[in-house]
N, C-alpha and C. Protein backbone atom coordinates (compact mmCIF):
# COMPACT_ATOMS: atom_id res chain seq x y z
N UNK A 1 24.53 38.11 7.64
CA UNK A 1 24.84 37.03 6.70
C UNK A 1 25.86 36.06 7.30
N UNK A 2 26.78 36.56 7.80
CA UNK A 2 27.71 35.65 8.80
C UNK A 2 27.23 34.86 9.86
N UNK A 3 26.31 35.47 10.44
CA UNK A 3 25.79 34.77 11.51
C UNK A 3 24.55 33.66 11.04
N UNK A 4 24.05 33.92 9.60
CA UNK A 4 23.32 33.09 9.08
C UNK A 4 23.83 32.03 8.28
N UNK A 5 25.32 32.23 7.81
CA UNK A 5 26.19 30.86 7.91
C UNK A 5 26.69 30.11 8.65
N UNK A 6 26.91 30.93 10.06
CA UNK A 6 27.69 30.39 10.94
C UNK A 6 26.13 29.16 11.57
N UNK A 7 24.65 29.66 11.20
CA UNK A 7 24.32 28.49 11.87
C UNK A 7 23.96 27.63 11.11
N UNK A 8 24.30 28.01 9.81
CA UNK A 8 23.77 26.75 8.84
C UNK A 8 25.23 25.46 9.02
N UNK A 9 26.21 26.12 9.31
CA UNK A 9 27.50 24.70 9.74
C UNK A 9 26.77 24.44 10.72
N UNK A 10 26.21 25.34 12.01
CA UNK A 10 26.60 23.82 12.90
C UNK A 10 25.12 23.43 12.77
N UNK A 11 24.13 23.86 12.00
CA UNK A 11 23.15 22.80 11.75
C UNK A 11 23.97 21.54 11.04
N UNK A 12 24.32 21.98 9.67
CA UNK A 12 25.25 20.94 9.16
C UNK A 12 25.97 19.49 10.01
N UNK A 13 26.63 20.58 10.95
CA UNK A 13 27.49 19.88 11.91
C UNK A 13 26.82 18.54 12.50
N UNK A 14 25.72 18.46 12.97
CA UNK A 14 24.56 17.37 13.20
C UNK A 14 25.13 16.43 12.48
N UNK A 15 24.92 16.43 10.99
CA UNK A 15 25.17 15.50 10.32
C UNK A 15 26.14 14.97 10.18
N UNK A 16 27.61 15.99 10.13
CA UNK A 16 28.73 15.77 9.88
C UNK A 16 29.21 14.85 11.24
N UNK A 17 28.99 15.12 12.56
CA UNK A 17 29.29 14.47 13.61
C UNK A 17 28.54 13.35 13.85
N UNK A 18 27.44 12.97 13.62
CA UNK A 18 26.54 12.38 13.95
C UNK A 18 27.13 10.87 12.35
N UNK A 19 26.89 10.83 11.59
CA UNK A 19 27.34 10.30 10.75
C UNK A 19 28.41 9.63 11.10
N UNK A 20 29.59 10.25 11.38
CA UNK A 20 30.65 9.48 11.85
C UNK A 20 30.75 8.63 12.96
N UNK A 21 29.73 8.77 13.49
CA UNK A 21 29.53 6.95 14.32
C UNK A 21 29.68 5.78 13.44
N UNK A 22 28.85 6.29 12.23
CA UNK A 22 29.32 5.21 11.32
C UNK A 22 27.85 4.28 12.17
N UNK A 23 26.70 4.58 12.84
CA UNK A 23 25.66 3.06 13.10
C UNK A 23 24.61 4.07 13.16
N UNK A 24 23.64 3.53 13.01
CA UNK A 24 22.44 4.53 13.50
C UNK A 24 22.00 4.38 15.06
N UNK A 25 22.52 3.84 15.53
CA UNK A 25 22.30 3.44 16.95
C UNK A 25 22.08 4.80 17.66
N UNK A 26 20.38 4.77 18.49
CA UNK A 26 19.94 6.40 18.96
C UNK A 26 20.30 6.42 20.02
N UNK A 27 21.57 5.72 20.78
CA UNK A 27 22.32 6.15 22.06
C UNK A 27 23.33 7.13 21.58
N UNK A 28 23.69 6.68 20.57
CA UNK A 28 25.12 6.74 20.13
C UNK A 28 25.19 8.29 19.74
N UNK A 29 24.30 8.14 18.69
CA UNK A 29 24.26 9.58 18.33
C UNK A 29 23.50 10.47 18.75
N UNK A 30 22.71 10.16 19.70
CA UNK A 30 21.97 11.30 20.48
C UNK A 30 23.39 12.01 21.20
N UNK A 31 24.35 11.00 22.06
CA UNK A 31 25.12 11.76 22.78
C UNK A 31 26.47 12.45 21.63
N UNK A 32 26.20 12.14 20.47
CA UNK A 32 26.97 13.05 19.68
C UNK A 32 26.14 14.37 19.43
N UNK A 33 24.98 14.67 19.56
CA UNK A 33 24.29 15.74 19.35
C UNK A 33 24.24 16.33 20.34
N UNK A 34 24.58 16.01 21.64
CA UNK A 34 24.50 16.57 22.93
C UNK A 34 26.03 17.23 22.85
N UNK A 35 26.83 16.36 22.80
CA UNK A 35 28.50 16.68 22.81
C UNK A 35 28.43 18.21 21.84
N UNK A 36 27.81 18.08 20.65
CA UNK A 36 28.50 18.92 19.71
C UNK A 36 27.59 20.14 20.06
N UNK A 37 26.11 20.24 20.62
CA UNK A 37 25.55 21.34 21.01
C UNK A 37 26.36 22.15 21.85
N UNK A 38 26.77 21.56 23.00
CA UNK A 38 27.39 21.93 24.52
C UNK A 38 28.51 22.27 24.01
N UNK A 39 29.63 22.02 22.60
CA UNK A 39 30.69 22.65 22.70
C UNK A 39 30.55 24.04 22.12
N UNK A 40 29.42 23.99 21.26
CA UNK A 40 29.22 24.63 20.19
C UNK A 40 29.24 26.23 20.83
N UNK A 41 28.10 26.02 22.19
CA UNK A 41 27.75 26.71 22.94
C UNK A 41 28.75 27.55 23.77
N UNK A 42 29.42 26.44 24.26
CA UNK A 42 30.38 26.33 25.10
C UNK A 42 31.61 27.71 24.17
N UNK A 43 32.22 27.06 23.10
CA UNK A 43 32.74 27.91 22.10
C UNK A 43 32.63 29.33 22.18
N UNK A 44 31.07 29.67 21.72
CA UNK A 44 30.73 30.99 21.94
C UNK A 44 30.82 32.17 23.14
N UNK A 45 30.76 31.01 24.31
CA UNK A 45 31.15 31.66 25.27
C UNK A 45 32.25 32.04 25.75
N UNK A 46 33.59 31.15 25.94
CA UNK A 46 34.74 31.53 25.61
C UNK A 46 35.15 32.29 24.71
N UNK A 47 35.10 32.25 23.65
CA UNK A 47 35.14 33.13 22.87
C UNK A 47 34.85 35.02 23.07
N UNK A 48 33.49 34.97 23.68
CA UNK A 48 33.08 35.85 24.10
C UNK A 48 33.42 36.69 25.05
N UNK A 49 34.13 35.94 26.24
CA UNK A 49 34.76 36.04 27.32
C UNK A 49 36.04 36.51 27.65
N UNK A 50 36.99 35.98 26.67
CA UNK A 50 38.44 35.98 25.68
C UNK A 50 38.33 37.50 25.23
N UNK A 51 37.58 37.44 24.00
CA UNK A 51 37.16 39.16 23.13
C UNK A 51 37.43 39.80 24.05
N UNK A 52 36.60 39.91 25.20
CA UNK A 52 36.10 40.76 25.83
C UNK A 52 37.11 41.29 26.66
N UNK A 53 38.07 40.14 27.22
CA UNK A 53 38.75 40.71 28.29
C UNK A 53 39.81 41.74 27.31
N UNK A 54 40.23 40.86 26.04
CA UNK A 54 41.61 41.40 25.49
C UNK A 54 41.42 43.21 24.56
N UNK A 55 39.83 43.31 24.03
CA UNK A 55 39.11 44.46 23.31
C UNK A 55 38.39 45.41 23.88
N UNK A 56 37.73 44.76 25.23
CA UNK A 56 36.76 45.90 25.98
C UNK A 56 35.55 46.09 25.10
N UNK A 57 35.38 44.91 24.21
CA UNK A 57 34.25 45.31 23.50
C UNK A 57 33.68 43.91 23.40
N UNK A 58 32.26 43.63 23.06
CA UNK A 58 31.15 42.59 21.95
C UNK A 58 31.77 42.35 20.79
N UNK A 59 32.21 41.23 20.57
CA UNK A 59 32.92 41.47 19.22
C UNK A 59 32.03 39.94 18.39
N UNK A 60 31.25 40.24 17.60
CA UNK A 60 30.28 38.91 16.99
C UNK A 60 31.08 38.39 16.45
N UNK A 61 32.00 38.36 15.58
CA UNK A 61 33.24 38.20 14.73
C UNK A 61 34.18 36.77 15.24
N UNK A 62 34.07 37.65 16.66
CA UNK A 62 34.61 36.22 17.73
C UNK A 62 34.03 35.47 18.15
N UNK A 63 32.86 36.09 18.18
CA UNK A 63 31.66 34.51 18.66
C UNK A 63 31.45 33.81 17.65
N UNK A 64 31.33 33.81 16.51
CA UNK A 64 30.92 33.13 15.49
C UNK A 64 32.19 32.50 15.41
N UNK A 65 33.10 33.40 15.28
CA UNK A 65 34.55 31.75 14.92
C UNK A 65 34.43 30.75 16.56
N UNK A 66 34.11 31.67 17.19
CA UNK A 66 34.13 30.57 18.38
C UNK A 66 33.35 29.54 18.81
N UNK A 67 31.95 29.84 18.25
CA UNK A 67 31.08 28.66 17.36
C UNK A 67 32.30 27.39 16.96
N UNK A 68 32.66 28.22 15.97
CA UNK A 68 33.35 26.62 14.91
C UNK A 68 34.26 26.30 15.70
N UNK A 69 34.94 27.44 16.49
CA UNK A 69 35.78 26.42 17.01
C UNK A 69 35.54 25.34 18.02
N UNK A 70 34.53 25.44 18.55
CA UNK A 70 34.11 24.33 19.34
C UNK A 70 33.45 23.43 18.59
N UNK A 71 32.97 23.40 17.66
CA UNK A 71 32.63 22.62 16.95
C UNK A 71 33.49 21.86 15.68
N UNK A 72 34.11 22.56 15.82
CA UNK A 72 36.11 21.51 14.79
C UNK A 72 36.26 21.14 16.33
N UNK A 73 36.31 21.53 17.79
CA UNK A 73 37.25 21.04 18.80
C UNK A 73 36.34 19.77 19.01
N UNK A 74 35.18 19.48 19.24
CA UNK A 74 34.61 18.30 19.79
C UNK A 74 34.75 17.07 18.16
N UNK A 75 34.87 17.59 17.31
CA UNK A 75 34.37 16.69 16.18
C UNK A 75 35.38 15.46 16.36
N UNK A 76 36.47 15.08 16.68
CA UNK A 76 37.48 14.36 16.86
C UNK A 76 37.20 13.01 18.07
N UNK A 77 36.19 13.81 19.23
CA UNK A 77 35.68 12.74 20.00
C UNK A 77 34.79 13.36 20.38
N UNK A 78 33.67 13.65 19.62
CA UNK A 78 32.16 13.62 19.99
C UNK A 78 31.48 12.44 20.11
N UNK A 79 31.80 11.09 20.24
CA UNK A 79 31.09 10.45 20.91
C UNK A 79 32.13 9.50 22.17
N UNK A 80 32.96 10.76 22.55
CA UNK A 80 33.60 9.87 23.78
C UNK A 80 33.57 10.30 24.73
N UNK A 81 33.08 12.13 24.38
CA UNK A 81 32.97 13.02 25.63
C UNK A 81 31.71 12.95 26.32
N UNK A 82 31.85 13.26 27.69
CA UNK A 82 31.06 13.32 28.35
C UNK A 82 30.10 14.66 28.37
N UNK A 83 29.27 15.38 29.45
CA UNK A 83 28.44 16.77 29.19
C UNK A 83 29.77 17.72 29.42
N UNK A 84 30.04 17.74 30.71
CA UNK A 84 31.44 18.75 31.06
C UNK A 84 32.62 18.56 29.98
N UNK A 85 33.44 17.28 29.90
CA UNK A 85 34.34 17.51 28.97
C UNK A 85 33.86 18.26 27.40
N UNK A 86 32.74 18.29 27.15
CA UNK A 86 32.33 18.93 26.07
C UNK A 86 32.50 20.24 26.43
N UNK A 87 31.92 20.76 26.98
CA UNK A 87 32.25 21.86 27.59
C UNK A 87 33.08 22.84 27.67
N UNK A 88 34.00 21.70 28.30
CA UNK A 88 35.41 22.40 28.56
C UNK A 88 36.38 22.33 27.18
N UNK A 89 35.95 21.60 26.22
CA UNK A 89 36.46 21.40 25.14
C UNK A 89 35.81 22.64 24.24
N UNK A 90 34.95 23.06 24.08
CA UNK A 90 34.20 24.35 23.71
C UNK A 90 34.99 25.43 24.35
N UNK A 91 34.90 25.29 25.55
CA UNK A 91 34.98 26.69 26.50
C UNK A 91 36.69 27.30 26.06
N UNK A 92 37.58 26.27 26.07
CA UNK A 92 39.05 26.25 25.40
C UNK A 92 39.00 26.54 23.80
N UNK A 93 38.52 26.07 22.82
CA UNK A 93 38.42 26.64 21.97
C UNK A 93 38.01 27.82 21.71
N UNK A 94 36.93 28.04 22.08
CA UNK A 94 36.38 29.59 21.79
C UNK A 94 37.75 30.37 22.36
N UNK A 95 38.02 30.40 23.41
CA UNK A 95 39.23 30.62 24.26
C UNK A 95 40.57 31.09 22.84
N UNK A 96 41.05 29.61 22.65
CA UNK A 96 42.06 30.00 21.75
C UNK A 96 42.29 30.07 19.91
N UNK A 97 40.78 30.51 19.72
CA UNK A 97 40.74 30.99 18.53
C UNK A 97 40.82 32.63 18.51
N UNK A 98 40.27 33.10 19.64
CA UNK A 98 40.74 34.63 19.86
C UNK A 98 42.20 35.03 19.82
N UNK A 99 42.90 34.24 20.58
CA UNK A 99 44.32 34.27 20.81
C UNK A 99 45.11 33.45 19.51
N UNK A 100 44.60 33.09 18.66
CA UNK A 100 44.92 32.66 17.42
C UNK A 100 44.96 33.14 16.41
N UNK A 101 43.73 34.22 16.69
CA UNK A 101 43.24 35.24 15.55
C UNK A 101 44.27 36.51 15.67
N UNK A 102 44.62 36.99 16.90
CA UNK A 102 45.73 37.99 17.49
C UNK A 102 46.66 37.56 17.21
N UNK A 103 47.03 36.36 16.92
CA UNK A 103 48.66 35.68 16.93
C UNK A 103 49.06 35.31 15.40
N UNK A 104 47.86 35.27 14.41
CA UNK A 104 48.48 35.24 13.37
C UNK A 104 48.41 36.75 12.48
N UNK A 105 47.57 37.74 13.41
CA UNK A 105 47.62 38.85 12.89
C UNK A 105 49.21 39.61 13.17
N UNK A 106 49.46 39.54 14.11
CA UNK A 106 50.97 39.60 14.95
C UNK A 106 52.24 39.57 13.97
N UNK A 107 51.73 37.82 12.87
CA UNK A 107 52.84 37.67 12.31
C UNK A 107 52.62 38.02 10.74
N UNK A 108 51.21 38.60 10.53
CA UNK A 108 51.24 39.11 9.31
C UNK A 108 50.79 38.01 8.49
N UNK A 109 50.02 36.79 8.80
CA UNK A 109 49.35 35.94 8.30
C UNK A 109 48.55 36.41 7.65
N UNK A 110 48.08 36.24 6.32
CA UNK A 110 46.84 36.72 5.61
C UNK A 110 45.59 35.69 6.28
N UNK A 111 44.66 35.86 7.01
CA UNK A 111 43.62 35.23 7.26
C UNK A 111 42.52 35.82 7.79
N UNK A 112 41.90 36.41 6.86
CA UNK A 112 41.02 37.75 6.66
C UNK A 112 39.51 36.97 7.52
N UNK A 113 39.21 35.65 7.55
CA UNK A 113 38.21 34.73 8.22
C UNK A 113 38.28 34.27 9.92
N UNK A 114 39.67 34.44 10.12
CA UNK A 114 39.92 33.44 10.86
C UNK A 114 40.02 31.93 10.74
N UNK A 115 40.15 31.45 9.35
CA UNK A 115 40.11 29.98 9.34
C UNK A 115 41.34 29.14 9.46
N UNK A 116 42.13 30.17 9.50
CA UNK A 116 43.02 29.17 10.03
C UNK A 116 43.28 28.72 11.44
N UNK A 117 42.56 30.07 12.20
CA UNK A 117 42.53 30.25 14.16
C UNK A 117 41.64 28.85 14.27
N UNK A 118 40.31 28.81 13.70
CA UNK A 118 39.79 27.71 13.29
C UNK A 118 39.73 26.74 13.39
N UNK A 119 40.29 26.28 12.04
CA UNK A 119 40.56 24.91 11.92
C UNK A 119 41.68 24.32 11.87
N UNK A 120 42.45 25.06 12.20
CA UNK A 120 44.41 24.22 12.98
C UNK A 120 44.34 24.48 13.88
N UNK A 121 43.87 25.93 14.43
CA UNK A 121 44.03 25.20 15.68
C UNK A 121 43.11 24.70 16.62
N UNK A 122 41.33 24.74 15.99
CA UNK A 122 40.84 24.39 16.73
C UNK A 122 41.22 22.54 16.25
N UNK A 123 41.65 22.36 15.30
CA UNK A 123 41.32 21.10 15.10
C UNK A 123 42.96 20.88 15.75
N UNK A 124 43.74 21.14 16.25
CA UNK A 124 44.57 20.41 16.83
C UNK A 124 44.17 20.15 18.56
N UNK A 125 43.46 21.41 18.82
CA UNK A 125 43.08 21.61 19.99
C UNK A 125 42.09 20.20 20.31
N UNK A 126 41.28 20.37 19.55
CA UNK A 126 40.34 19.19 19.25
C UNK A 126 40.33 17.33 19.40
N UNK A 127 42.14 17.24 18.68
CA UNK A 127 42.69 16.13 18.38
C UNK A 127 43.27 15.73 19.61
N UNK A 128 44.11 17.00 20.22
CA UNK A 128 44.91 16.44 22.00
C UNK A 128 43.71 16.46 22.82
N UNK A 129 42.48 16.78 23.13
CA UNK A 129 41.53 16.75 23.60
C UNK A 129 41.21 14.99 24.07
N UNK A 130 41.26 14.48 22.59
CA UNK A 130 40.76 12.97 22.56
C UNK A 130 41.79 12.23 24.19
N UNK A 131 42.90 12.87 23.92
CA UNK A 131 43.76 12.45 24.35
C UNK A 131 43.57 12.70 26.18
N UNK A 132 43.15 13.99 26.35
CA UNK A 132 43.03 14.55 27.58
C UNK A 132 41.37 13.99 27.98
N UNK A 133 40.52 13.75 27.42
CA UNK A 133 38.93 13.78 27.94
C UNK A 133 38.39 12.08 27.21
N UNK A 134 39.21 11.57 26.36
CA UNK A 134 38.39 10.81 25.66
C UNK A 134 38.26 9.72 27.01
N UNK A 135 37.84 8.51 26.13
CA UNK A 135 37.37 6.79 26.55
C UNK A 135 38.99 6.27 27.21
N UNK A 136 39.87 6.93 26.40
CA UNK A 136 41.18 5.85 26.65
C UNK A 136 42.33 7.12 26.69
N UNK A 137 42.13 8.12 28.05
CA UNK A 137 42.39 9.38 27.97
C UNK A 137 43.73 8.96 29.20
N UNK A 138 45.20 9.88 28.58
CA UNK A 138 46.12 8.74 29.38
C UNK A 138 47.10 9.27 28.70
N UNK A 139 48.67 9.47 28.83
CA UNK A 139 49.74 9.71 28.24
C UNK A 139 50.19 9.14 27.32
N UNK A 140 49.61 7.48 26.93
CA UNK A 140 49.79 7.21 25.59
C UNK A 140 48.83 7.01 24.52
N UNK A 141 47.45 7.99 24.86
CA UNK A 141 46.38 8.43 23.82
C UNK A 141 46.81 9.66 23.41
N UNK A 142 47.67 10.77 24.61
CA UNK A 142 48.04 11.64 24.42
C UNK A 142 49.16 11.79 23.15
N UNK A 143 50.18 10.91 23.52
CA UNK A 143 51.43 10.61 22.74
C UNK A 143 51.25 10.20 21.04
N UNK A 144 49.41 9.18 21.15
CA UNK A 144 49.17 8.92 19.86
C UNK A 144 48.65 9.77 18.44
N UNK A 145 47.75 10.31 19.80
CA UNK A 145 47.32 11.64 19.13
C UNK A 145 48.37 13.18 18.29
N UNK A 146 49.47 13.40 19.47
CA UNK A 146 50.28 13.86 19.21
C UNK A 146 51.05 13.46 17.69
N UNK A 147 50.96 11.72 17.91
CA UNK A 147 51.70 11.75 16.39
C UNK A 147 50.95 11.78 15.47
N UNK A 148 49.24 11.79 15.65
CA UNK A 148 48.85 11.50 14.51
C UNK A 148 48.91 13.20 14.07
N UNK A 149 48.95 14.49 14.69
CA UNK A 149 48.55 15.56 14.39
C UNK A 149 50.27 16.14 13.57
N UNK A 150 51.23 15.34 14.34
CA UNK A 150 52.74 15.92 13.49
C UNK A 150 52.78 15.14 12.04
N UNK A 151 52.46 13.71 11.33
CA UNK A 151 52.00 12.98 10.54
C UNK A 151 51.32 13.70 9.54
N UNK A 152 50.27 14.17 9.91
CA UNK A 152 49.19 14.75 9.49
C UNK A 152 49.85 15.87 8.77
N UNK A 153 50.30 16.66 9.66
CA UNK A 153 51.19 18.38 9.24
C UNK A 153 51.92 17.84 8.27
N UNK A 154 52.64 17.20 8.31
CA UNK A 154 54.00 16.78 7.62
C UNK A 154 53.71 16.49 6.22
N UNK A 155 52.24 15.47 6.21
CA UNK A 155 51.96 14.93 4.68
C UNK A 155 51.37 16.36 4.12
N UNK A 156 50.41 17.24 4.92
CA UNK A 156 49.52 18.32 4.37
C UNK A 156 50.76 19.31 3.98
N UNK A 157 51.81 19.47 4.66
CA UNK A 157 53.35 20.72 4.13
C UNK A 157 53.72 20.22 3.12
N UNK A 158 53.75 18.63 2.88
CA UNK A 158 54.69 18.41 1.97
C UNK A 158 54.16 18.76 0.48
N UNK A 159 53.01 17.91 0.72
CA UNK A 159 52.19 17.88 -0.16
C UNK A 159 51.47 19.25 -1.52
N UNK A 160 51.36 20.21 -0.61
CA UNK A 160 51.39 21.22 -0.17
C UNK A 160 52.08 22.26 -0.96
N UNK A 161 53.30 21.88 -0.86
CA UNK A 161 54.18 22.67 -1.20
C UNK A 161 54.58 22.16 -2.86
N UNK A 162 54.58 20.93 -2.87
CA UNK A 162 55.05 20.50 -4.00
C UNK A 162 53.94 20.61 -5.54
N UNK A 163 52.51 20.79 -4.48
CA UNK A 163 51.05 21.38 -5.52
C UNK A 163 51.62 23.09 -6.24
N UNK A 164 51.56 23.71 -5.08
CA UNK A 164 52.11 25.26 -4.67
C UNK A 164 53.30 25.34 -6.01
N UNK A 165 54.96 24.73 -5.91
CA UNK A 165 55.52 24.80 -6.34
C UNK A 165 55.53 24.52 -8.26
N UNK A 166 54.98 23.32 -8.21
CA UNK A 166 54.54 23.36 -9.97
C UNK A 166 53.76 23.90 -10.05
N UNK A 167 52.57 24.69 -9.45
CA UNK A 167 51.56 25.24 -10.07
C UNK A 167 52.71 26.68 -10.65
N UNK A 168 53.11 27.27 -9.54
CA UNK A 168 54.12 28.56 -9.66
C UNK A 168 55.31 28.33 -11.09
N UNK A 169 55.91 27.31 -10.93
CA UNK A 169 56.80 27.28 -12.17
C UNK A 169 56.07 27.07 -13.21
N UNK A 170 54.80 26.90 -13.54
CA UNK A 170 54.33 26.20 -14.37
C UNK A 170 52.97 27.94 -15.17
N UNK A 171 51.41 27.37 -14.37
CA UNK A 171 50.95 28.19 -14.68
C UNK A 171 50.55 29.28 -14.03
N UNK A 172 51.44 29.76 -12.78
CA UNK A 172 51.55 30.91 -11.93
C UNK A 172 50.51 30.70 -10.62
N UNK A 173 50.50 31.25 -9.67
CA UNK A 173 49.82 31.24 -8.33
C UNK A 173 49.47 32.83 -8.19
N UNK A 174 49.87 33.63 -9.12
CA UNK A 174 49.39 34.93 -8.73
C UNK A 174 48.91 36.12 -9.87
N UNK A 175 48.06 37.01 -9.54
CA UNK A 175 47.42 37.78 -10.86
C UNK A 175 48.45 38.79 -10.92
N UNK A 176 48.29 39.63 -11.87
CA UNK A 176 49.54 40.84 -11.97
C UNK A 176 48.35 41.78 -11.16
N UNK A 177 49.77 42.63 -10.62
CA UNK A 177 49.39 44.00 -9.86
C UNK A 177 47.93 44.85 -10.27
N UNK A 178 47.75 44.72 -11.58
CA UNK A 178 46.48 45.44 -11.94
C UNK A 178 45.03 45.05 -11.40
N UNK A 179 45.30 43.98 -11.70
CA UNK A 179 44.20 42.69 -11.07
C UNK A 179 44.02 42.53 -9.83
N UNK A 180 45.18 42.67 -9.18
CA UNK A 180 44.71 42.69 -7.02
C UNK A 180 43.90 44.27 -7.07
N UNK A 181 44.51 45.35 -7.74
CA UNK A 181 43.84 46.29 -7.13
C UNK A 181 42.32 46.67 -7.53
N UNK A 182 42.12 46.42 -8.90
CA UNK A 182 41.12 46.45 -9.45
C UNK A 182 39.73 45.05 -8.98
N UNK A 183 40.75 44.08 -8.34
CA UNK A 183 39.79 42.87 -8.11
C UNK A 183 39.26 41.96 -9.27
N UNK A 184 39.11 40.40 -8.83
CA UNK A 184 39.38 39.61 -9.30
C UNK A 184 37.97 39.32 -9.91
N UNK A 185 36.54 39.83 -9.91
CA UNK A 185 35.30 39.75 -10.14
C UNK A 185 35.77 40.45 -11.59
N UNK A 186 35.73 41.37 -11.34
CA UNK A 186 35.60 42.51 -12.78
C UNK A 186 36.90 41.83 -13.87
N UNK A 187 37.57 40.94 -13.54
CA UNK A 187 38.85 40.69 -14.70
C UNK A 187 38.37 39.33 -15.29
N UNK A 188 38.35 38.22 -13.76
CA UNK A 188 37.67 36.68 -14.27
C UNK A 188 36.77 36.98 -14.50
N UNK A 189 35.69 37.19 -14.26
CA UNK A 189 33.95 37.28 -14.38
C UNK A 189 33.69 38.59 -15.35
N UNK A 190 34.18 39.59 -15.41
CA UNK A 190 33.87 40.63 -16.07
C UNK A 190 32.30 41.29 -15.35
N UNK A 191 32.43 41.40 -13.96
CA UNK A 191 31.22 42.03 -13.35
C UNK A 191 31.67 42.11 -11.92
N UNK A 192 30.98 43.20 -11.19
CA UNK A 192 31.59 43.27 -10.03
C UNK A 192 30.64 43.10 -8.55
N UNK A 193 31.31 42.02 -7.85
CA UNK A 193 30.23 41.30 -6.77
C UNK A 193 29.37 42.29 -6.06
N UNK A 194 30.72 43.81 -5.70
CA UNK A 194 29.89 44.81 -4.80
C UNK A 194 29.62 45.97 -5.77
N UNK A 195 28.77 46.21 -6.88
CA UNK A 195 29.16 47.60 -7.66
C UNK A 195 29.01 48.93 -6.69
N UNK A 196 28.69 48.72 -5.79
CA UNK A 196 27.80 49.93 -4.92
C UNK A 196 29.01 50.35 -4.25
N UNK A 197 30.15 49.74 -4.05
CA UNK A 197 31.07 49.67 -3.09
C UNK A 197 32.48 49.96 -4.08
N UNK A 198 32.38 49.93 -5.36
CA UNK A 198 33.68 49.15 -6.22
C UNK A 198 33.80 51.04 -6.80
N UNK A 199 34.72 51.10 -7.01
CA UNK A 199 35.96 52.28 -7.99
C UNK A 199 34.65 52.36 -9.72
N UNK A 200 34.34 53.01 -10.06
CA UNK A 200 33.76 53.51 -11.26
C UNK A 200 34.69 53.64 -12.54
N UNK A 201 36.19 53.69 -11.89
CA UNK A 201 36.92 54.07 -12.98
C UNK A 201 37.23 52.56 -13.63
């Protein structure tokens, strides 16, 4: 089932990248469909490569986030990269979503998906990329990029926090103790997603 979502995004992904040319022009976005295949690819393999050295094992878990992550890493300049910089923009992501996934387990991050290995950091990875591989690739695409990704953080924390904070003083952010253990199907919904799997009592 994972692996049958993981290819319905980057079918998705087509559209989502391809679209943002913003023209229908079939230069344009052919080489956005080329870019986002080759990272996509690219992703999985790093990824794969990464797993492997740090587990001693096949780990699908990592290929599939390493999918997205090459595919959040090219989305930022999929139509500026070339075949290799795609590539190598894949091959690095897959790369450091493994080491992302280890690093927020480390600190006790709840991120049971990997989406945050993902999409912060593939999408930051993604954003200095423009900077390192794009059209206008140079220490002050680097520098721009850089600010647009601290900008970015800054409005999403603030923002963020201040949603977070009235929701909490207000109408709570969390269920009582009975409810985490028992699960949140059987209390909101009054039915339970896995019965085959779930406590009888």
């Amino acid at each position: 089932m994972a692996t049958m979502g993981v290819f319905l995004l980057w079918f998705g992904w087509y559209g989502f990248n391809g679209g943002s040319v913003l023209s229908a022009d079939p230069g344009t976005v052919s080489r956005v469909f080329v870019t986002t295949s080759l990272a996509a690819s690219a992703g999985a393999i790093g990824a794969l490569i990464t797993s492997y050295i740090k587990f001693k094992t096949y780990d699908i878990t990592m290929v599939l986030n390493g999918i997205l992550a090459g595919l959040v890493g090219i989305t930022a300049g999929a139509d500026q990269m070339g075949v290799m910089d795609s590539i190598w923009i894949g091959l690095i992501g897959g790369a450091l979503v493994v080491l992302a996934v280890i690093a927020f387990d480390k600190l006790k991050i709840d991120d049971p998906v990997g989406a945050i290995a993902v999409h912060l950091v593939g999408g930051i990875w993604g954003t200095l990329a423009v900077g390192i591989f794009g059209n206008l690739a140079g220490w002050n695409q680097l520098l721009s990029q850089l600010i647009g990704i601290g900008s970015s953080g800054l409005f999403c924390f603030a923002t963020s926090w201040l949603i977070f904070f009235t929701l909490k003083r207000t109408v709570g952010i969390r269920v009582d103790e009975r409810e985490e253990i028992e699960g949140l199907d059987i209390n909101e919904h009054q039915m339970r997603a896995y019965p085959d799997f779930a406590s009888k009592a």
